[in-house]
C-alpha atoms as a PDB file:
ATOM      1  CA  UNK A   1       3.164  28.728  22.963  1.00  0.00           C
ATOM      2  CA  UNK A   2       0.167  31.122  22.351  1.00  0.00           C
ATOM      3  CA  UNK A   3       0.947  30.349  18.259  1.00  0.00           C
ATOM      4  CA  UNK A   4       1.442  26.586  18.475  1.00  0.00           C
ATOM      5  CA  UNK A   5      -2.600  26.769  20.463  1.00  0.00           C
ATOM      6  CA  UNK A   6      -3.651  28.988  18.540  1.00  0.00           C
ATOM      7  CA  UNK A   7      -2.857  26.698  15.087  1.00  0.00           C
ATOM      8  CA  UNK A   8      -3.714  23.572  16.599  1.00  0.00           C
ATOM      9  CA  UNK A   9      -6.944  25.222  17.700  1.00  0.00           C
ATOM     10  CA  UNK A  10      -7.455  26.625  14.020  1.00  0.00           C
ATOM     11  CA  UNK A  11      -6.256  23.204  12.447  1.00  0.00           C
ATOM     12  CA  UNK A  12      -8.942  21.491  14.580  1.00  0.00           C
ATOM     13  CA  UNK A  13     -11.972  23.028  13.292  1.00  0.00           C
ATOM     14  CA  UNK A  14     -10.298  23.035   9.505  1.00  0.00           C
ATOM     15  CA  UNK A  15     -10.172  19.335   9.296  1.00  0.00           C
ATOM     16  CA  UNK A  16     -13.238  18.787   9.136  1.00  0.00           C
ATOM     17  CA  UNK A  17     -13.274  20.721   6.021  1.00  0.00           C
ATOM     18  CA  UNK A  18     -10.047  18.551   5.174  1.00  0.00           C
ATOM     19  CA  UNK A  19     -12.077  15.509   5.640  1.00  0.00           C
ATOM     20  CA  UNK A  20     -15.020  16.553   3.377  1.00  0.00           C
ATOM     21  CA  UNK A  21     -12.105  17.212   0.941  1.00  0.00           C
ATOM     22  CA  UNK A  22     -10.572  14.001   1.066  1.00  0.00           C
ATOM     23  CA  UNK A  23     -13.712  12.372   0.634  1.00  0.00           C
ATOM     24  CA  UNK A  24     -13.854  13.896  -3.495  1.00  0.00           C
ATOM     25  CA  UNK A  25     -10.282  14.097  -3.393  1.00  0.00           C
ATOM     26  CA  UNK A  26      -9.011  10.930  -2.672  1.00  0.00           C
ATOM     27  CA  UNK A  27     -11.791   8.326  -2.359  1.00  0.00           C
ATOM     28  CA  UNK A  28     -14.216   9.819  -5.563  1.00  0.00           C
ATOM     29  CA  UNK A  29     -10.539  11.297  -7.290  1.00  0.00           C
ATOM     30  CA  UNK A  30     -12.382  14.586  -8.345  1.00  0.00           C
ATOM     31  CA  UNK A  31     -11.464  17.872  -7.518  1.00  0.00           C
ATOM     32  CA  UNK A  32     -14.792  19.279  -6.711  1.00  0.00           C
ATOM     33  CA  UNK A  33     -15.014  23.457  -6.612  1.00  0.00           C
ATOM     34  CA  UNK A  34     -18.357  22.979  -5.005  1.00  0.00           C
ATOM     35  CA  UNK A  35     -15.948  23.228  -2.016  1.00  0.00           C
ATOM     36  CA  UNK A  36     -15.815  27.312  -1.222  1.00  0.00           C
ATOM     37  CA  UNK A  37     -19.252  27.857  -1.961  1.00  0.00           C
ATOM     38  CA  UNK A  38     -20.056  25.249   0.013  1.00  0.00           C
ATOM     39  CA  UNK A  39     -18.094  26.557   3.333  1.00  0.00           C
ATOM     40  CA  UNK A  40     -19.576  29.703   3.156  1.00  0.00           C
ATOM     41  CA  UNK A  41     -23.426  28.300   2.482  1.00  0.00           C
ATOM     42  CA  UNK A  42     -22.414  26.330   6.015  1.00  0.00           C
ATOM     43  CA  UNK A  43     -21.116  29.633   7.357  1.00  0.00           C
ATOM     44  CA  UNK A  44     -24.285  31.946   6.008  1.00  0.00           C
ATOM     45  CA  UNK A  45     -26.945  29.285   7.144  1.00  0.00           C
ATOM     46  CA  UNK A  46     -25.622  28.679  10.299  1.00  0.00           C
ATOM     47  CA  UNK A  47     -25.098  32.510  11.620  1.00  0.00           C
ATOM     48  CA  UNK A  48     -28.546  33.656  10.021  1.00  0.00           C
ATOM     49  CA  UNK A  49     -29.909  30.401  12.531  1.00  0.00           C
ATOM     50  CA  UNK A  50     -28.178  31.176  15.444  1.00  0.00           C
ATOM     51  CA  UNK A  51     -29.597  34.937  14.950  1.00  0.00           C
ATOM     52  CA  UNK A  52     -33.360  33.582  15.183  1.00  0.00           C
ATOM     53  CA  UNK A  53     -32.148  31.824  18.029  1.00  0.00           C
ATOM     54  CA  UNK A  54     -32.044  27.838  16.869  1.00  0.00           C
ATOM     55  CA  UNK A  55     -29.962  25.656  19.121  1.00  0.00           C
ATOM     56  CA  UNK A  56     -25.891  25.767  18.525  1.00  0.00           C
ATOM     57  CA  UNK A  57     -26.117  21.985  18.213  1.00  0.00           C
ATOM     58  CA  UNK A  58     -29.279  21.672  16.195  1.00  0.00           C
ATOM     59  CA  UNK A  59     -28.066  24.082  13.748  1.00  0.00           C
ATOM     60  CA  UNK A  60     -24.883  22.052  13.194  1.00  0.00           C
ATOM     61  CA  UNK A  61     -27.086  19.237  12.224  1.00  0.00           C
ATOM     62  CA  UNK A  62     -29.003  21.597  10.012  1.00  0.00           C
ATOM     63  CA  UNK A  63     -25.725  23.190   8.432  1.00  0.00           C
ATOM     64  CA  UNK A  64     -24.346  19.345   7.523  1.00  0.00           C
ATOM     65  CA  UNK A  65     -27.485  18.393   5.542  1.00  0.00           C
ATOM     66  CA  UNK A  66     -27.516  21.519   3.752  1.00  0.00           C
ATOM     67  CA  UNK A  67     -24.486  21.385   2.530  1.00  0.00           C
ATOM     68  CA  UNK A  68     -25.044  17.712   1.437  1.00  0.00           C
ATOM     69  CA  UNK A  69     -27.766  19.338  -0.471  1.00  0.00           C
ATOM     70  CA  UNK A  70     -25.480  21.465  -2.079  1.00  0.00           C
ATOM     71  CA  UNK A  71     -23.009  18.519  -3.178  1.00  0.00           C
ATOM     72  CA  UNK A  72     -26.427  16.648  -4.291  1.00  0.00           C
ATOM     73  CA  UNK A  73     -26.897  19.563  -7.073  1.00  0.00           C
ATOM     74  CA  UNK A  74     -23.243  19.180  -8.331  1.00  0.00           C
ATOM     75  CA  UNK A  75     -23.295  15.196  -8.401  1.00  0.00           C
ATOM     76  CA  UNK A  76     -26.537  15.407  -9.954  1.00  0.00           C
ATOM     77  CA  UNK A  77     -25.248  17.393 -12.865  1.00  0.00           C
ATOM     78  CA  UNK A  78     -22.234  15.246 -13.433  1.00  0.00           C
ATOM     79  CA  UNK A  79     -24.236  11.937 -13.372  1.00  0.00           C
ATOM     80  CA  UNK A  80     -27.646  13.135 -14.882  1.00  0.00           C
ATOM     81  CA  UNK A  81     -26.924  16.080 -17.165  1.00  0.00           C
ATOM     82  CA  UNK A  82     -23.499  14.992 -17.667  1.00  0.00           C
ATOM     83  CA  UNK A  83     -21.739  18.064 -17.560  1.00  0.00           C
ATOM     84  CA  UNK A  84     -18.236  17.909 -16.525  1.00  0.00           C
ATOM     85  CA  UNK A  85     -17.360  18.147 -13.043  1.00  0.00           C
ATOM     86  CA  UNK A  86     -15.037  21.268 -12.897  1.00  0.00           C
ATOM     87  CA  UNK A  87     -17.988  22.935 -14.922  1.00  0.00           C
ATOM     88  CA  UNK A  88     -20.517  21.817 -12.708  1.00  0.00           C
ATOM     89  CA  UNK A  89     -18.382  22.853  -9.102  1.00  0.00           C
ATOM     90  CA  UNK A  90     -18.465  26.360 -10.429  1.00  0.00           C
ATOM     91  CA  UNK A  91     -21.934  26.034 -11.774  1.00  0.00           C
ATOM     92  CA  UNK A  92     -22.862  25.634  -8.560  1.00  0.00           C
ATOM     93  CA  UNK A  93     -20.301  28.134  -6.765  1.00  0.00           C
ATOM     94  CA  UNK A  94     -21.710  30.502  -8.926  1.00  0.00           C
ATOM     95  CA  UNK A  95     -25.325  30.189  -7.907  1.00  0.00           C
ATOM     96  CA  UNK A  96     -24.520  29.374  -4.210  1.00  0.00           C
ATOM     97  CA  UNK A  97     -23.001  32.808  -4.194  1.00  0.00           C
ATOM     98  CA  UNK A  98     -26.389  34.726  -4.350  1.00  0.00           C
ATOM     99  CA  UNK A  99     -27.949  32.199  -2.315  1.00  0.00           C
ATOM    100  CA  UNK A 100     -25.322  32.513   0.397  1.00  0.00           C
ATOM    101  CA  UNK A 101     -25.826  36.661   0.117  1.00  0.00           C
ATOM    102  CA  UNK A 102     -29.586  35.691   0.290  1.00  0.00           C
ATOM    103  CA  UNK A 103     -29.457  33.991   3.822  1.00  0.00           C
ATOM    104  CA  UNK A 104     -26.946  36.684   5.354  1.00  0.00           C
ATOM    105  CA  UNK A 105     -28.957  39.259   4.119  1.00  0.00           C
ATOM    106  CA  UNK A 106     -25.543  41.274   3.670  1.00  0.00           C
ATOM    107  CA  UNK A 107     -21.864  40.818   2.767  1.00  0.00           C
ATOM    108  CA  UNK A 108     -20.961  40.333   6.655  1.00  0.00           C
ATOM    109  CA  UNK A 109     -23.157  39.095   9.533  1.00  0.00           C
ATOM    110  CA  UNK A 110     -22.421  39.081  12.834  1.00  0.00           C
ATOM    111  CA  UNK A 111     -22.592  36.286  15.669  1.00  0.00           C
ATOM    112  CA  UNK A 112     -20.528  37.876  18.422  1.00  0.00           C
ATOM    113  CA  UNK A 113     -23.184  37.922  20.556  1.00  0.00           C
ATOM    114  CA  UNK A 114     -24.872  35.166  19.574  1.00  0.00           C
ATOM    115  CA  UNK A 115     -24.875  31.849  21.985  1.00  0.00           C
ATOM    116  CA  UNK A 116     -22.314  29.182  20.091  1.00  0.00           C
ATOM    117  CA  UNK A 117     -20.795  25.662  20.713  1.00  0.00           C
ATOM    118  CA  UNK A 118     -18.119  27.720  21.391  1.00  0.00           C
ATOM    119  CA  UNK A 119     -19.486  29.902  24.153  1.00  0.00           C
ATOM    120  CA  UNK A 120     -20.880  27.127  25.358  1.00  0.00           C
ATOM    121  CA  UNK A 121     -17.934  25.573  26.097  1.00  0.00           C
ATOM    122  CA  UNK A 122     -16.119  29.019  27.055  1.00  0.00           C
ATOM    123  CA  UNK A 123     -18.911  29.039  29.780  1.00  0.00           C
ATOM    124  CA  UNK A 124     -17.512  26.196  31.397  1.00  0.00           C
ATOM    125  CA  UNK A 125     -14.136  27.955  32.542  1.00  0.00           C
ATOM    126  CA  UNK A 126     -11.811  26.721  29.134  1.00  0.00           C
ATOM    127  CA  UNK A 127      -8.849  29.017  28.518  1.00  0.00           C
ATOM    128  CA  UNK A 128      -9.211  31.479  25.059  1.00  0.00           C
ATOM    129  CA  UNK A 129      -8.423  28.704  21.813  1.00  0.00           C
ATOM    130  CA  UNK A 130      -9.123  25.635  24.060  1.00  0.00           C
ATOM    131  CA  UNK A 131     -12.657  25.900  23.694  1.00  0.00           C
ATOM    132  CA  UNK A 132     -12.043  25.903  20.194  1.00  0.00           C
ATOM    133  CA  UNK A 133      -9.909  23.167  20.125  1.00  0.00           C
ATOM    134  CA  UNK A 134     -11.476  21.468  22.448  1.00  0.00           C
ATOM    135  CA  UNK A 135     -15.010  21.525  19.995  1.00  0.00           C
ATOM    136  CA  UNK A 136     -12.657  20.822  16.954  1.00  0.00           C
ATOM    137  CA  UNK A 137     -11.553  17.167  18.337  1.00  0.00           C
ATOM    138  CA  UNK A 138     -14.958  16.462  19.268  1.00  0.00           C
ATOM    139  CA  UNK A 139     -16.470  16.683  15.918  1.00  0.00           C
ATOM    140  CA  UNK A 140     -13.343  15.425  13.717  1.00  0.00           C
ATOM    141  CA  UNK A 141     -13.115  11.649  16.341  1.00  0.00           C
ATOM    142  CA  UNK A 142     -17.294  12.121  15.576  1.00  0.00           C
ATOM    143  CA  UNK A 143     -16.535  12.064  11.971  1.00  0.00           C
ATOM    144  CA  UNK A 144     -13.620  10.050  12.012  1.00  0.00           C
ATOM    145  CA  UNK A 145     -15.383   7.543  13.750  1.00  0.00           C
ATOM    146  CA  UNK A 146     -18.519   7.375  11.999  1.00  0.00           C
ATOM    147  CA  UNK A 147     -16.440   7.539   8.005  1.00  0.00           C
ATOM    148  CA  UNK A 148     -14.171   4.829   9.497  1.00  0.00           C
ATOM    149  CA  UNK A 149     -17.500   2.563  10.297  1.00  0.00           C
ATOM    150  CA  UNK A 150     -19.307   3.588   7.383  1.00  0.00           C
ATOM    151  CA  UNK A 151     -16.691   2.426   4.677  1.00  0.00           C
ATOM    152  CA  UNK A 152     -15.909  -0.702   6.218  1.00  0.00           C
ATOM    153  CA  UNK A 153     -20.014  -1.478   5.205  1.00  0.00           C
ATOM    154  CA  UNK A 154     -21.086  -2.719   1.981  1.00  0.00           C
ATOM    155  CA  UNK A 155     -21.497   0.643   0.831  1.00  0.00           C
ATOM    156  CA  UNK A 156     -18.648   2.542   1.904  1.00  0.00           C
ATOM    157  CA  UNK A 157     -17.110  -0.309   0.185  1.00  0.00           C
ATOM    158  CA  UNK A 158     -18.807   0.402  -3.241  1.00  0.00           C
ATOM    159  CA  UNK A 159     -18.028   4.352  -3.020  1.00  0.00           C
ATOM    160  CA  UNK A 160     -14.428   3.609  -2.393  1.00  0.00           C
ATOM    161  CA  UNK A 161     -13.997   1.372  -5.428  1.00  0.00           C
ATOM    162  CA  UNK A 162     -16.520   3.700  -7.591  1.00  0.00           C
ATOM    163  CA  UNK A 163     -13.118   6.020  -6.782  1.00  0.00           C
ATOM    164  CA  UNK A 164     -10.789   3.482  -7.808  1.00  0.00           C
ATOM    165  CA  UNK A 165     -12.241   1.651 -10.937  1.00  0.00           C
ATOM    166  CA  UNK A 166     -15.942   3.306 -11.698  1.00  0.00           C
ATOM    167  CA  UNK A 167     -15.692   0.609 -15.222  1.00  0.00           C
ATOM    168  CA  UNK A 168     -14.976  -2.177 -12.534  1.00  0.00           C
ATOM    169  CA  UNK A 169     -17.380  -0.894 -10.340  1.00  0.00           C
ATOM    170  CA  UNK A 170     -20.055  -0.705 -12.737  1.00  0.00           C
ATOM    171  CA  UNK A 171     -19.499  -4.564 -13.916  1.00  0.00           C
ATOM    172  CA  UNK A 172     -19.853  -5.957 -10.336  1.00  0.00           C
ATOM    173  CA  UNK A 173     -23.379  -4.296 -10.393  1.00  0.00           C
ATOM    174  CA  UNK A 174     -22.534  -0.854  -8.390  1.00  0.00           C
ATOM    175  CA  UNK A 175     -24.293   1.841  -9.449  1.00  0.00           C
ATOM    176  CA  UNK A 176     -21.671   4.532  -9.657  1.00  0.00           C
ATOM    177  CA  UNK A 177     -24.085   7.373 -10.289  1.00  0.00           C
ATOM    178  CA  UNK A 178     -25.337   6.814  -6.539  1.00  0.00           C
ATOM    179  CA  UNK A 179     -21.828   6.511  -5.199  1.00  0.00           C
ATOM    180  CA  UNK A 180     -21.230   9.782  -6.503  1.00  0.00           C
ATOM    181  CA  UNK A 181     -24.065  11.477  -5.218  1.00  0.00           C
ATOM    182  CA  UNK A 182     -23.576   9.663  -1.861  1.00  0.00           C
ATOM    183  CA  UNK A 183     -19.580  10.499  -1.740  1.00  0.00           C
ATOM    184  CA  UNK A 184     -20.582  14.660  -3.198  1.00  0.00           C
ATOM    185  CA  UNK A 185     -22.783  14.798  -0.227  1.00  0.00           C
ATOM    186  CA  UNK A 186     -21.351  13.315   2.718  1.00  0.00           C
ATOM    187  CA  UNK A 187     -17.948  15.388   1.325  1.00  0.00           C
ATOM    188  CA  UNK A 188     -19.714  18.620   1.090  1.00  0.00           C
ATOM    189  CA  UNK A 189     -21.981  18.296   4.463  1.00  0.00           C
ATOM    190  CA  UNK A 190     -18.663  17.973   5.867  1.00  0.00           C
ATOM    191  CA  UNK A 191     -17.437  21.186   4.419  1.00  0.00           C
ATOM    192  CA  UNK A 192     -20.527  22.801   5.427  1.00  0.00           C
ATOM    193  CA  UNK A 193     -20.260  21.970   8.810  1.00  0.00           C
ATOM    194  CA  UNK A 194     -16.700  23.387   8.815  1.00  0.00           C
ATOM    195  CA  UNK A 195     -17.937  26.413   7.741  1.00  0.00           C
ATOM    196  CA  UNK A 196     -20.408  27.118  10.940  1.00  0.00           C
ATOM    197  CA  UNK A 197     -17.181  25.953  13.227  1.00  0.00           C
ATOM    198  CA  UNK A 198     -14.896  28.842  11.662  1.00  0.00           C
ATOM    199  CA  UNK A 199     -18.005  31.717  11.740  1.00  0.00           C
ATOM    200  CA  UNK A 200     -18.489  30.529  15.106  1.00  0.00           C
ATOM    201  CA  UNK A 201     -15.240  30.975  15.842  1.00  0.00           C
ATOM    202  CA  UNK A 202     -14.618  33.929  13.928  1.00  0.00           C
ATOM    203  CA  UNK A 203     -17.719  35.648  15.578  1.00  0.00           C
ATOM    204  CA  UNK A 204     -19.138  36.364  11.978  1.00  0.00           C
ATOM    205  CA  UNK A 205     -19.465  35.057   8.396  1.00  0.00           C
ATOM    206  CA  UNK A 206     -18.728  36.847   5.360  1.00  0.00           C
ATOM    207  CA  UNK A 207     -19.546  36.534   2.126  1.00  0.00           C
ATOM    208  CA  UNK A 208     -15.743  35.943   1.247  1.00  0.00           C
ATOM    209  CA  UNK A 209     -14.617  33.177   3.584  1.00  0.00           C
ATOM    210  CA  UNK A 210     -14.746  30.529   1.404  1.00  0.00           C
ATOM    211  CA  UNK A 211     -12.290  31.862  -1.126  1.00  0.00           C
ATOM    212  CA  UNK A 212      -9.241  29.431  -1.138  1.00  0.00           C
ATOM    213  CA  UNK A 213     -10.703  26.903   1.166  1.00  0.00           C
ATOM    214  CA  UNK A 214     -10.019  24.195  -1.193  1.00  0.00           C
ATOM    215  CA  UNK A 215      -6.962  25.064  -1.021  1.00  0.00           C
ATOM    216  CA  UNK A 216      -6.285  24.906   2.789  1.00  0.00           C
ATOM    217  CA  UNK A 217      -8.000  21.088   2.484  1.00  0.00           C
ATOM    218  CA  UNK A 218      -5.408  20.334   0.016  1.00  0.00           C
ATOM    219  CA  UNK A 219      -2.681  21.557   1.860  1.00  0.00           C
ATOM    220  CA  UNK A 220      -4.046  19.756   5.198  1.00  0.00           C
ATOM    221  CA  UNK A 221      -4.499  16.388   3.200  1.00  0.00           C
ATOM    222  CA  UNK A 222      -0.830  16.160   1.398  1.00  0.00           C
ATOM    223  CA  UNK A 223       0.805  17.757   4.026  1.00  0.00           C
ATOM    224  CA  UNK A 224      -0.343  15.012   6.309  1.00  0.00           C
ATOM    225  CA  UNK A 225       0.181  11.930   3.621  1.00  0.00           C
ATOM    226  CA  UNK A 226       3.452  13.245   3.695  1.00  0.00           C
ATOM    227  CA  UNK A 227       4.476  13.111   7.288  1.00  0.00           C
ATOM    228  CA  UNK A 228       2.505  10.072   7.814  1.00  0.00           C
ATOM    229  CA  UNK A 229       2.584   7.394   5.515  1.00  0.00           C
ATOM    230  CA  UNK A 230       1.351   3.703   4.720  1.00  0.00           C
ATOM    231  CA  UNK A 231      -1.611   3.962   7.764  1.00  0.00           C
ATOM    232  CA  UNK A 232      -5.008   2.772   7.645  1.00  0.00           C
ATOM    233  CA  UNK A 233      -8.123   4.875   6.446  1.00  0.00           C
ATOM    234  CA  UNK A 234      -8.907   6.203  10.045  1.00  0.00           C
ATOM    235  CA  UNK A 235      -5.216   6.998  11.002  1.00  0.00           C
ATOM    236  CA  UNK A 236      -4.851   8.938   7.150  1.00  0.00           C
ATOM    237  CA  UNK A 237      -8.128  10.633   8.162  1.00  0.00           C
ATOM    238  CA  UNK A 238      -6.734  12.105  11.457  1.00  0.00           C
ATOM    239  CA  UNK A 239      -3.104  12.592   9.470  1.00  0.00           C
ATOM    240  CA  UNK A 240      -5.406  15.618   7.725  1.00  0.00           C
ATOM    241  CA  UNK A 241      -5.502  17.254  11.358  1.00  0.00           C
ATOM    242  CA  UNK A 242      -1.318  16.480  11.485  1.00  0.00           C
ATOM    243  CA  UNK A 243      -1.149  18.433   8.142  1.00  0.00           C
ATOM    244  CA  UNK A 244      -3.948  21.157   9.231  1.00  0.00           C
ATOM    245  CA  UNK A 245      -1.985  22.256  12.320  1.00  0.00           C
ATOM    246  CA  UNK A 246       1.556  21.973  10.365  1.00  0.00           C
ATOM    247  CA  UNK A 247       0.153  24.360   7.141  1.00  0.00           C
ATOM    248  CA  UNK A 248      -1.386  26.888  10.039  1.00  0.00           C
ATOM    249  CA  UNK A 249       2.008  26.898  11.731  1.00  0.00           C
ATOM    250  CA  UNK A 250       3.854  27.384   8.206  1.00  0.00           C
ATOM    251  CA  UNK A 251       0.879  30.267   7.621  1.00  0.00           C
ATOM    252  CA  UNK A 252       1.951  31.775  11.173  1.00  0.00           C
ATOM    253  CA  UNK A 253       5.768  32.296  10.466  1.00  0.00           C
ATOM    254  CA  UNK A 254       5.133  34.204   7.198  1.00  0.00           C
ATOM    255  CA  UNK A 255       2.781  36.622   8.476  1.00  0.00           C
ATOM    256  CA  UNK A 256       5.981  36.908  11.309  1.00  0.00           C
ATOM    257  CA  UNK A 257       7.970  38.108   9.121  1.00  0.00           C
ATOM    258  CA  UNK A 258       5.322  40.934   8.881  1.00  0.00           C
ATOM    259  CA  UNK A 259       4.892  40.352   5.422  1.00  0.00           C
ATOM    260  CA  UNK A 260       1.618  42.327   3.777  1.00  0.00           C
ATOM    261  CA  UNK A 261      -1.237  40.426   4.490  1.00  0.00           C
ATOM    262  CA  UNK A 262      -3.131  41.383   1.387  1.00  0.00           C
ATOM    263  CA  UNK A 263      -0.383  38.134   0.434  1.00  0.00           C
ATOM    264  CA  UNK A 264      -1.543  35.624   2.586  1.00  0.00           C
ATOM    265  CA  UNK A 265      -3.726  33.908  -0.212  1.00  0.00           C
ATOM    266  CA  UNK A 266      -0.365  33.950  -2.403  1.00  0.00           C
ATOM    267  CA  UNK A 267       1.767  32.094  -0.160  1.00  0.00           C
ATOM    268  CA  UNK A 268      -1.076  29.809   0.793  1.00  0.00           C
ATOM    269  CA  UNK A 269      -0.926  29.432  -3.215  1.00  0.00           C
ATOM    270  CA  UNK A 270       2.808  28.459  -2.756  1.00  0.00           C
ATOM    271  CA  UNK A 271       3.008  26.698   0.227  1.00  0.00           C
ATOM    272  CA  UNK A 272      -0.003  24.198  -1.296  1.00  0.00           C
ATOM    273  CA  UNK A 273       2.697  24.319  -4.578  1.00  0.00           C
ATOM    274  CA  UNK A 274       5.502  23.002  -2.399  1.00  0.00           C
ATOM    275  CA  UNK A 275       3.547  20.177  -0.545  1.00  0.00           C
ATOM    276  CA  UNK A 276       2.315  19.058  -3.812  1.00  0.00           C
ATOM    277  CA  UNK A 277       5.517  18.539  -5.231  1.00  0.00           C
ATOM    278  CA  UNK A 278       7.198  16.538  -2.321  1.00  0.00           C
ATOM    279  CA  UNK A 279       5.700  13.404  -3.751  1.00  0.00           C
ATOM    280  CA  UNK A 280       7.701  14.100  -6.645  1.00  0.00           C
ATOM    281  CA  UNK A 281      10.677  15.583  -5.525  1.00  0.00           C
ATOM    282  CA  UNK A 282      10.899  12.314  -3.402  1.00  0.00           C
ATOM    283  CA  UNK A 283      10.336   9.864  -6.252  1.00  0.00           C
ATOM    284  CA  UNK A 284      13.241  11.879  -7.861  1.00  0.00           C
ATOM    285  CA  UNK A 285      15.955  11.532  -5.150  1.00  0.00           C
ATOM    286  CA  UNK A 286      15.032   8.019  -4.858  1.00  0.00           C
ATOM    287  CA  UNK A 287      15.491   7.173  -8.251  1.00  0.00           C
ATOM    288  CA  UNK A 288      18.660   9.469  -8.496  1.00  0.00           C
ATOM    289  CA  UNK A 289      20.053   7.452  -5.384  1.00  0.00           C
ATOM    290  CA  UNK A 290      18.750   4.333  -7.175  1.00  0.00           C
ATOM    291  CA  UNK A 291      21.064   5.114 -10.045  1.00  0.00           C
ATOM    292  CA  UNK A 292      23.903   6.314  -7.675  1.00  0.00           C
ATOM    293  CA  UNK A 293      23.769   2.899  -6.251  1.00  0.00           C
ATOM    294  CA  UNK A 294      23.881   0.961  -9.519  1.00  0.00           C
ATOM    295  CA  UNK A 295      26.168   2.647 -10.585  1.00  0.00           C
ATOM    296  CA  UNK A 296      29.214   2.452  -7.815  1.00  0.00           C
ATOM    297  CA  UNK A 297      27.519  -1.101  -8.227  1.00  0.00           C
ATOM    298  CA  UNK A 298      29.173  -1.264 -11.498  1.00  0.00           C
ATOM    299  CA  UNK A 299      32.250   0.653 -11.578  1.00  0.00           C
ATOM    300  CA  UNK A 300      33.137  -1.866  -7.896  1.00  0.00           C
ATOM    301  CA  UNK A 301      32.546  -5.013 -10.412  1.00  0.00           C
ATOM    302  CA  UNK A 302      34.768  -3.594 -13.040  1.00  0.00           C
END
């Protein structure tokens, strides 16, 4: 029981990293490596806050548009200087690095004592990982809610079908170079914000959080196409926190195995492998059963 809270509690605050993922993923179809620095800048900038004593909540708000600031400089890049936009995600990884090491001050800084959403909420009587979980839903229905409004408007709209067709796009008068700036920012302030939930959580933030972050939004995102499929925008955005708590779950019975932990970045490697592949692998039985069929089809008319 204490592992099931414990990962839905983790997969909580992770989706909203999964959402900002899905946002350059899926609706802009880029792959954007702005994502660990970005995590960690939303990790550094929020502990160095709460440590001159801003407001928990105000520095969340703080922490978001930051980190859209950070997805600004990679979008801008792409569109203006027109640099590619793998290039430009570790352009901007790179440089967020010392940046990040700038705010902290050091490699590690600690919040422990620090006064948190999460404390907050502890203060009120919640168990140990319900607090957590507990802040987790609230902000991912927030954001759910507000991304589900938001692209059913004229220029949600235009940033979905800059994704989908930016030649299209272009010729019914969108201006795709805004879309991508828009869709880089709103992604990233997500991932930001993320971030400050896990240091907050975590009672610190290091300088090395956001290593393989992407790859936990990945795994979050197909793992939860897979299990639910064929929903609407809002429903696919909550499947991320369906996929989040199954990938921390997955992530919990390897390390029970008491395998070394100095692995755990290789199976999360592996495990992201696997779920990427089940698209695939399915599209393969089907068409092998597809032939199965035709075939007895055949050999019954003969």
């Amino acid at each position: 029981m204490e592992i099931l809270l414990s990962a839905l509690s983790q997969g909580a605050i992770w989706t909203v990293m999964g959402i900002g993922v899905y946002i350059t993923f899926r609706v802009l179809n880029e792959a954007d490596l702005t994502t660990e620095a970005s995590f960690t800048l939303g990790a550094a900038i929020g502990a160095q806050l709460l440590v001159l004593g801003m407001n928990p909540l105000m520095t969340l708000f703080v922490v978001f548009f930051i980190g859209a600031a950070a997805g600004a400089i990679t979008a801008l890049m792409i569109t203006k200087a027109h640099i590619n936009s793998l290039l430009a995600g570790i352009i901007t990884m790179t440089g967020l690095y010392s940046i990040n090491l700038g705010f902290m001050g050091k490699a590690n800084l600690s919040i422990a004592t620090e006064t948190t959403l999460k404390t907050q909420l502890g203060a009120l009587g919640l168990p140990r990982n319900v607090d957590t979980l507990v802040l987790g839903i609230i902000v991912v229905l927030v954001a759910v809610a507000a991304l589900s409004f938001f692209f059913r408007t004229d220029m949600g709209q235009a940033l979905i079908a800059t994704g989908d067709n930016p030649v299209m796009a272009k010729s019914l008068g969108i201006s795709t170079s805004e879309m991508m700036l828009l869709g880089y920012m709103l992604g990233n302030g997500l991932i930001a914000l993320s971030g400050y939930l896990v240091a907050t959580d975590n009672g610190y933030s290091d300088i090395s959080m956001g290593i393989g972050s992407l790859v936990i939004g990945l795994a979050a995102i197909i793992i939860g196409e897979v299990v639910i499929r064929d929903v609407p925008l809002p429903i696919r955005l909550l499947a991320i926190f369906v996929g989040s708590v199954i990938y921390r779950l997955l992530l919990a019975l390897v390390l029970r195995f008491n395998f070394d932990t100095n692995n755990f970045k290789l199976f999360s490697a592996i495990i992201l492998g696997l779920c990427l592949s089940i698209p695939t692998l399915q599209r393969y039985f089907a068409a092998r059963r597809a032939r199965q069929a035709a075939l007895k089809e055949v050999a019954l008319a003969s």
